[in-house]
N, C-alpha and C. Protein backbone atom coordinates (compact mmCIF):
# COMPACT_ATOMS: atom_id res chain seq x y z
N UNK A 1 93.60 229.34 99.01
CA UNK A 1 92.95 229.71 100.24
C UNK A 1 91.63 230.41 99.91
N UNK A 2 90.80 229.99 100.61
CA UNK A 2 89.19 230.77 100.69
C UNK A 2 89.10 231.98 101.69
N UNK A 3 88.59 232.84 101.09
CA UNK A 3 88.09 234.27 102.20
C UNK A 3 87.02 234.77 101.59
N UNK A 4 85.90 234.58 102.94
CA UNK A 4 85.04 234.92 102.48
C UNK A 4 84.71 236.13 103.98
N UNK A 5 84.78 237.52 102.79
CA UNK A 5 84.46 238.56 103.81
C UNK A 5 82.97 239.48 103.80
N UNK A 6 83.08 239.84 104.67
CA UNK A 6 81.95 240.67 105.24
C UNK A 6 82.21 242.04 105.90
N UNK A 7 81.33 243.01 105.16
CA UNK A 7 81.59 244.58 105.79
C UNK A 7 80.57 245.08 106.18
N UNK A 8 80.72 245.48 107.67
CA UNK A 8 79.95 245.78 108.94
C UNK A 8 79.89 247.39 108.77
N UNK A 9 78.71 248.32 109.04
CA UNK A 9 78.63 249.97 109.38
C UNK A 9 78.98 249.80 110.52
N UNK A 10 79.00 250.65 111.38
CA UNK A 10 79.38 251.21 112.96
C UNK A 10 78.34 250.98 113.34
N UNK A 11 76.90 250.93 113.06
CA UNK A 11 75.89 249.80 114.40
C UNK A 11 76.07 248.29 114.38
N UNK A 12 77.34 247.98 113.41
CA UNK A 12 77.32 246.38 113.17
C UNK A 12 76.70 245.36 112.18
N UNK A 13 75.60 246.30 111.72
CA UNK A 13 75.04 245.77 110.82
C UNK A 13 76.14 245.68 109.49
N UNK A 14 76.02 244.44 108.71
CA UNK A 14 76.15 243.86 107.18
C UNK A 14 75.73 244.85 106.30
N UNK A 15 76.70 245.73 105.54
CA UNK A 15 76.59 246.53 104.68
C UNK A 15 75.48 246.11 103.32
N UNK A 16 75.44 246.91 102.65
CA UNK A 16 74.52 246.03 101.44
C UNK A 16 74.76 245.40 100.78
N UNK A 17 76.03 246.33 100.34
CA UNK A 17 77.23 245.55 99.26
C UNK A 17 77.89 244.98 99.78
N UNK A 18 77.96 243.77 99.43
CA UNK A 18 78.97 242.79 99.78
C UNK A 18 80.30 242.23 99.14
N UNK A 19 81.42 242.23 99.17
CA UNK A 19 82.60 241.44 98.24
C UNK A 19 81.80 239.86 97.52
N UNK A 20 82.79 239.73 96.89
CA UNK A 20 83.00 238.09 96.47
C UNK A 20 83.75 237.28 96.98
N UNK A 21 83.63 236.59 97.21
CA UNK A 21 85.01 235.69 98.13
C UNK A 21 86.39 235.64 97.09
N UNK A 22 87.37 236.00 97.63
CA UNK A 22 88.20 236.44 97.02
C UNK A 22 89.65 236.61 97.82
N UNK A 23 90.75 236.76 97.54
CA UNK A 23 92.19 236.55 98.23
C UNK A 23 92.14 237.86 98.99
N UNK A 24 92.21 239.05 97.96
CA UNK A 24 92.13 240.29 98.13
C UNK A 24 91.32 241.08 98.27
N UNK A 25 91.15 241.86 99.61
CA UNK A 25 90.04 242.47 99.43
C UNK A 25 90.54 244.18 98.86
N UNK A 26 88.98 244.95 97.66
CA UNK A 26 90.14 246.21 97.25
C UNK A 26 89.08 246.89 97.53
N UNK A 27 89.79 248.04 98.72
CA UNK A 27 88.88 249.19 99.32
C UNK A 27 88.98 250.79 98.84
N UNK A 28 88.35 251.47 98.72
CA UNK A 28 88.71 252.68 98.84
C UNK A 28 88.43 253.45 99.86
N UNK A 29 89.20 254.71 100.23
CA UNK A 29 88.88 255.49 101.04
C UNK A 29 88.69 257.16 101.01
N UNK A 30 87.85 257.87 101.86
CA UNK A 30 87.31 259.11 101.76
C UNK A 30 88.94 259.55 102.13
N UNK A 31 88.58 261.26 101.99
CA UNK A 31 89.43 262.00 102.51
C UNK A 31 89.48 262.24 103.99
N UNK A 32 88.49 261.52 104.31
CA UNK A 32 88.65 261.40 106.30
C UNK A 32 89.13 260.22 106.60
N UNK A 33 89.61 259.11 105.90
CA UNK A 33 90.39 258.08 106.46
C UNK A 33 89.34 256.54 106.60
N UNK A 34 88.18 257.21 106.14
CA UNK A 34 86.96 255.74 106.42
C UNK A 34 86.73 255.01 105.12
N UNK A 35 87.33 253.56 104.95
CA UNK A 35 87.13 252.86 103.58
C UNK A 35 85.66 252.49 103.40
N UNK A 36 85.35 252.18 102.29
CA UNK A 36 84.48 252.12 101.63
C UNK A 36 84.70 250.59 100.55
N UNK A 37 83.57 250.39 100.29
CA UNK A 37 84.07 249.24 99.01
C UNK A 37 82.53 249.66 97.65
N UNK A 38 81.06 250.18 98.22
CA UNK A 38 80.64 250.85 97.42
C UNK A 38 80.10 252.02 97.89
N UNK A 39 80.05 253.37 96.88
CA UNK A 39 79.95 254.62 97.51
C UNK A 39 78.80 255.19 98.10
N UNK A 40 78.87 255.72 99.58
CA UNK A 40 77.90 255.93 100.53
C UNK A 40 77.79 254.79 101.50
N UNK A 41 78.43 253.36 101.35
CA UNK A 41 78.82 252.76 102.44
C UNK A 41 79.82 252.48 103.09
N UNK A 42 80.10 253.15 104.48
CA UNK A 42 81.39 253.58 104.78
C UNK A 42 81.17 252.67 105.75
N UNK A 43 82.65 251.91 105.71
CA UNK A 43 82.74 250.56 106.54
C UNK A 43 83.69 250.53 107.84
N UNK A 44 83.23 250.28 109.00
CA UNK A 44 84.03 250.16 110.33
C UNK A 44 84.44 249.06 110.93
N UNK A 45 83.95 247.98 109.82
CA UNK A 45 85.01 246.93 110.43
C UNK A 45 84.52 245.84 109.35
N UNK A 46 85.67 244.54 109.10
CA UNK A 46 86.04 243.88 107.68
C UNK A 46 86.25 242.92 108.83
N UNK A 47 85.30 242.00 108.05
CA UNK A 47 85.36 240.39 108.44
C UNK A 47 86.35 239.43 107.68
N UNK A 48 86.90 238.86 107.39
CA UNK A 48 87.77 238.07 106.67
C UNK A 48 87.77 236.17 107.31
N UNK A 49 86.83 234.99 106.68
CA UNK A 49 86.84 234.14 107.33
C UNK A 49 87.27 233.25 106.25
N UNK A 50 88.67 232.46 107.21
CA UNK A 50 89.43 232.29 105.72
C UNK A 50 89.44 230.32 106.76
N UNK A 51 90.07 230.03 105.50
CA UNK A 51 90.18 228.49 105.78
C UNK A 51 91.87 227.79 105.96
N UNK A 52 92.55 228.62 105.73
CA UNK A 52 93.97 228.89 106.09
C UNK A 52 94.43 229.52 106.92
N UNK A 53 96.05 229.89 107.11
CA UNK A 53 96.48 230.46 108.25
C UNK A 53 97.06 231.71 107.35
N UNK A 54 96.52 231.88 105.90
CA UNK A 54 96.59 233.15 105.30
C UNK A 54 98.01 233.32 104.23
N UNK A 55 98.30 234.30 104.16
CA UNK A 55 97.55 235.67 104.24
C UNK A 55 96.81 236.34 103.22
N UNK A 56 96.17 237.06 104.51
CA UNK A 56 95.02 238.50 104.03
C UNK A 56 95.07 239.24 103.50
N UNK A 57 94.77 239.76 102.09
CA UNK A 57 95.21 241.24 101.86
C UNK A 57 94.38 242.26 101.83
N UNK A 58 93.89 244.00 102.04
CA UNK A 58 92.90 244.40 101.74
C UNK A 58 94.21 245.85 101.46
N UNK A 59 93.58 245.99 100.19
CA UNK A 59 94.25 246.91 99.75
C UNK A 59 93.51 248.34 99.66
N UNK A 60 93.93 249.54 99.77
CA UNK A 60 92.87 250.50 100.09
C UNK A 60 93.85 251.84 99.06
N UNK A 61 92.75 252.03 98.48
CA UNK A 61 93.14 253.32 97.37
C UNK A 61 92.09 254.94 97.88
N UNK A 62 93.09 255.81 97.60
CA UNK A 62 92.41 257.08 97.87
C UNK A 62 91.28 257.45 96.90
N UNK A 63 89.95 257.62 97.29
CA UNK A 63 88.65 258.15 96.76
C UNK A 63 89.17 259.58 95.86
N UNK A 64 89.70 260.00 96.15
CA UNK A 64 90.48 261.23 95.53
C UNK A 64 92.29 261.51 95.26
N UNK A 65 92.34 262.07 94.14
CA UNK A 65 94.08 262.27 94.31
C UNK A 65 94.79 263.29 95.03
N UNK A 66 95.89 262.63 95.36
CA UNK A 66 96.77 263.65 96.68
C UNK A 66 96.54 263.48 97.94
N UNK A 67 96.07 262.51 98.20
CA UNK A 67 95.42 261.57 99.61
C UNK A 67 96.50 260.86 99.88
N UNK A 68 96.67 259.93 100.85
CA UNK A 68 97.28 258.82 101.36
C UNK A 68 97.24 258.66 102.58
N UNK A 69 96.93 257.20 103.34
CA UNK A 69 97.03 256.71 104.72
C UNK A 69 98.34 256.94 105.47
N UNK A 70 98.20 257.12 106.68
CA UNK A 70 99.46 257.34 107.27
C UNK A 70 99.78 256.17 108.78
N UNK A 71 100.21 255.73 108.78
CA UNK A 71 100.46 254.59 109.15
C UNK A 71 100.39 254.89 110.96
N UNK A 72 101.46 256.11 111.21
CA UNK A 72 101.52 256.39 112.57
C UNK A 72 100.15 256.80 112.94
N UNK A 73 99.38 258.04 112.26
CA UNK A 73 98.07 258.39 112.37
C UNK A 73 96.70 257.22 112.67
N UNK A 74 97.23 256.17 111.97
CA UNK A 74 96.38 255.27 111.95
C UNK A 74 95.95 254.31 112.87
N UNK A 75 97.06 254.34 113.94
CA UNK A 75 97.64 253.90 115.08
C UNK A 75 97.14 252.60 115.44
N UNK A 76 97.62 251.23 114.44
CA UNK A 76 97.51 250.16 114.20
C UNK A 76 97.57 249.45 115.69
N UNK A 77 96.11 248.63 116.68
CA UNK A 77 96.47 248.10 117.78
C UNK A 77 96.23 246.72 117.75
N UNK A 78 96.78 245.82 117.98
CA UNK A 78 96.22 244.38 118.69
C UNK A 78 94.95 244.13 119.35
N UNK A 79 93.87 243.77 118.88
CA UNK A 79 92.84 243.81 119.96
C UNK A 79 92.50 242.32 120.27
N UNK A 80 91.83 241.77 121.67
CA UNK A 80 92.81 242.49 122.41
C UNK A 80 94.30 241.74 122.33
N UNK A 81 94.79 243.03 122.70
CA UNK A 81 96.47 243.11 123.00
C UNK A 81 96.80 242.43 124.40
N UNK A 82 97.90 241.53 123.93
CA UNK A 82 98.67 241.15 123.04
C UNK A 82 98.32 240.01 122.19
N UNK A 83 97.98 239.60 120.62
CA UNK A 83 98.01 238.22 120.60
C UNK A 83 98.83 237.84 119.67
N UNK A 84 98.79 236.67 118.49
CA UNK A 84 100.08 236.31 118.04
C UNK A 84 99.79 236.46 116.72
N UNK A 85 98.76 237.35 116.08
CA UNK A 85 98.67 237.69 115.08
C UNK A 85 99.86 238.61 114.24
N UNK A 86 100.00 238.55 112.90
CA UNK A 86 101.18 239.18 112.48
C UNK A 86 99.70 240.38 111.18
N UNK A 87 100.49 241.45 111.27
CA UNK A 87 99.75 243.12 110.48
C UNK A 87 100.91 243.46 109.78
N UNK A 88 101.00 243.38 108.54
CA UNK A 88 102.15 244.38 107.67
C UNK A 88 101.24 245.47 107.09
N UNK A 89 101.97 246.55 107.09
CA UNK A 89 101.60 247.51 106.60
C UNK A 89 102.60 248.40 105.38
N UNK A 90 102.22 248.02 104.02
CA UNK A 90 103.35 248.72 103.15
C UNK A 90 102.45 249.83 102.34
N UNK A 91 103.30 250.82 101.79
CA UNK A 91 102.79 252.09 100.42
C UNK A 91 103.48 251.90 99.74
N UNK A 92 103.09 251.85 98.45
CA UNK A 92 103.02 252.15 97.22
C UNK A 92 102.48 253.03 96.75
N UNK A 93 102.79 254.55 97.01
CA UNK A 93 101.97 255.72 96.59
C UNK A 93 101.24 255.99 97.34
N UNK A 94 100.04 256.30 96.73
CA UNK A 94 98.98 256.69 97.92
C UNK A 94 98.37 255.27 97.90
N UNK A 95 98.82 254.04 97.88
CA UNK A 95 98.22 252.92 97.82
C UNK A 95 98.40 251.92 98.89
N UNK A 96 97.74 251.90 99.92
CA UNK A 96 98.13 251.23 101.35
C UNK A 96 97.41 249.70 101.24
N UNK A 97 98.30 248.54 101.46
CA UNK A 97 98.24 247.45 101.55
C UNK A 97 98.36 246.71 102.72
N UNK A 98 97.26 246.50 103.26
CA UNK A 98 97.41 245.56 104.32
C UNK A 98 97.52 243.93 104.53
N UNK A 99 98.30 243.51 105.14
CA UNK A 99 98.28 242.07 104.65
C UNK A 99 98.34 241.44 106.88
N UNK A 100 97.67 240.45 106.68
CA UNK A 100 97.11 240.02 107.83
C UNK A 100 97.49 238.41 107.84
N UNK A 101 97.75 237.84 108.86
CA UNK A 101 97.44 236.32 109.55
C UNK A 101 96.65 235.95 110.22
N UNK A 102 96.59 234.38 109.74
CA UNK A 102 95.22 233.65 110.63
C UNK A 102 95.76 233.31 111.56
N UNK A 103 94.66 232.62 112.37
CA UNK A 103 95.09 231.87 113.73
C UNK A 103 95.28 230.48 112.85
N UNK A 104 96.16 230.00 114.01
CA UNK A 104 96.37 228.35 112.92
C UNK A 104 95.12 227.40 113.82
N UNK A 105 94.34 228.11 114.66
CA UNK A 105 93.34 227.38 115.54
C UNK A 105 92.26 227.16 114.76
N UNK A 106 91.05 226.43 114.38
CA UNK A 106 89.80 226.76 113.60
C UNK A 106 89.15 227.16 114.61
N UNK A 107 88.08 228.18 114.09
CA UNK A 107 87.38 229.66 115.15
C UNK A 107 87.80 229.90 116.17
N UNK A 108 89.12 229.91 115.99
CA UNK A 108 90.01 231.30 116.36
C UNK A 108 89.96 232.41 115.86
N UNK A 109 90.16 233.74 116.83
CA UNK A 109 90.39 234.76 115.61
C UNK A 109 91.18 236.17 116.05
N UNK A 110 91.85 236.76 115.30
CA UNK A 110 92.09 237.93 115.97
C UNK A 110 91.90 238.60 115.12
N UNK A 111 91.86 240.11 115.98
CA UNK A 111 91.74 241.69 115.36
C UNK A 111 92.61 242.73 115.65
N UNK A 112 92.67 243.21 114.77
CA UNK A 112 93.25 244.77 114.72
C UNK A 112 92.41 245.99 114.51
N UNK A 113 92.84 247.15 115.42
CA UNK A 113 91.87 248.25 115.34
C UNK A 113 93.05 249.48 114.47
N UNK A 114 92.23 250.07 113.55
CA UNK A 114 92.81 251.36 113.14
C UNK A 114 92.10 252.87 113.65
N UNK A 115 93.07 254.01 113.97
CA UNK A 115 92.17 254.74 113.86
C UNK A 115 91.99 256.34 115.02
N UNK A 116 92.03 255.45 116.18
CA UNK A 116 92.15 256.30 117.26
C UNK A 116 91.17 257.53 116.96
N UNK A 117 91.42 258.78 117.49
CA UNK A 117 90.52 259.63 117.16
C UNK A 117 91.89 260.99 116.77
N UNK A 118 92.67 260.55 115.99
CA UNK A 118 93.36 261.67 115.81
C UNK A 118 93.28 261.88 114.44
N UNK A 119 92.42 262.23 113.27
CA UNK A 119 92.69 262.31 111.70
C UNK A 119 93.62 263.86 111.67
N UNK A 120 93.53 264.05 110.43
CA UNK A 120 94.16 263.29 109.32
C UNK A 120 95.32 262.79 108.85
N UNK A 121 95.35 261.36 108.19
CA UNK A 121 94.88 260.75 107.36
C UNK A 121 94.25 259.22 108.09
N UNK A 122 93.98 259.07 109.26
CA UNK A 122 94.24 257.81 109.56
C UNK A 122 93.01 256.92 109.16
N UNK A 123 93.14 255.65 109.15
CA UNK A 123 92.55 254.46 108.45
C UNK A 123 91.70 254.12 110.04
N UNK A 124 89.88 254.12 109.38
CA UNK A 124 89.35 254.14 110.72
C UNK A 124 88.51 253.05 110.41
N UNK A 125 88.94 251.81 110.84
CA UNK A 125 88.40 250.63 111.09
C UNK A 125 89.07 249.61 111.54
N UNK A 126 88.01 248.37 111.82
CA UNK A 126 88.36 247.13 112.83
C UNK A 126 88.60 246.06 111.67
N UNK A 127 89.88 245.60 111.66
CA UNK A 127 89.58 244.32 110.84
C UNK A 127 89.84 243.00 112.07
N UNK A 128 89.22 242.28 111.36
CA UNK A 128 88.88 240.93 111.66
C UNK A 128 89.33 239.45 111.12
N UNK A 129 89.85 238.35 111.32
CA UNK A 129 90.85 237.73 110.82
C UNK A 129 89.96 236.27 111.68
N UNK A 130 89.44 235.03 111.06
CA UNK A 130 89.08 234.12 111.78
C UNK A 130 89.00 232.89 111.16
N UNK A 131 89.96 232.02 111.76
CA UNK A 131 89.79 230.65 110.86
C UNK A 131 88.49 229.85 111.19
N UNK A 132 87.90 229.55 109.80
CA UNK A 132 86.72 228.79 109.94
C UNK A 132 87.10 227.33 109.61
């Protein structure tokens, strides 16, 4: 499977740094809950445009030790809600793995929002999931 992603700041704009197209995407995150992939660009929402019906992974490690995402905090939603996308969310330590589904439609797409406004620890971004 192909994924080729893209990481957006909070005006929307295409970060500088960009991934490689790749299965997995591997993030880190601050001690306020906002991932990152290089440091000083803090990312609010992850494009993922895959050519399958998946799955996604973006794995996210703490910027510092004694950190970890918290899943309830993070308050994982459907956007919009309801659709038939599937979100796992597992830890391994302080090591939070997200794994995502495509639409089986081509440019289809759904999203999930993390985040709410309640920290700490929660995971504050939009991912994005779209078959091309």
């Amino acid at each position: 499977m192909a994924v080729t992603w893209t990481l957006k700041d909070a005006s929307g704009a295409n970060l500088t740094t960009q991934p490689t197209s790749t299965g997995t995407l591997a993030l880190y995150f601050n001690n306020s809950g906002y991932p990152y992939y290089a440091v000083g660009e803090i990312i609010t929402e992850v494009l993922a445009e895959v050519d399958s019906t998946g799955p996604v992974t973006i794995t996210l490690s703490p910027q510092n030790e004694g950190y970890s995402l918290d899943e309830a905090r993070s308050d994982p939603q459907e956007l919009p809600s309801p659709h038939g996308g599937v979100m796992s969310w597992t830890q391994s330590g302080p090591v939070t793995t997200l794994t995502f589904t495509a639409p089986g439609t081509v440019n289809n797409e759904w999203s999930w929002g993390f985040g709410g406004l309640t920290p700490p620890i929660g995971l504050k971004m939009k991912a994005r999931v779209r078959r091309a």
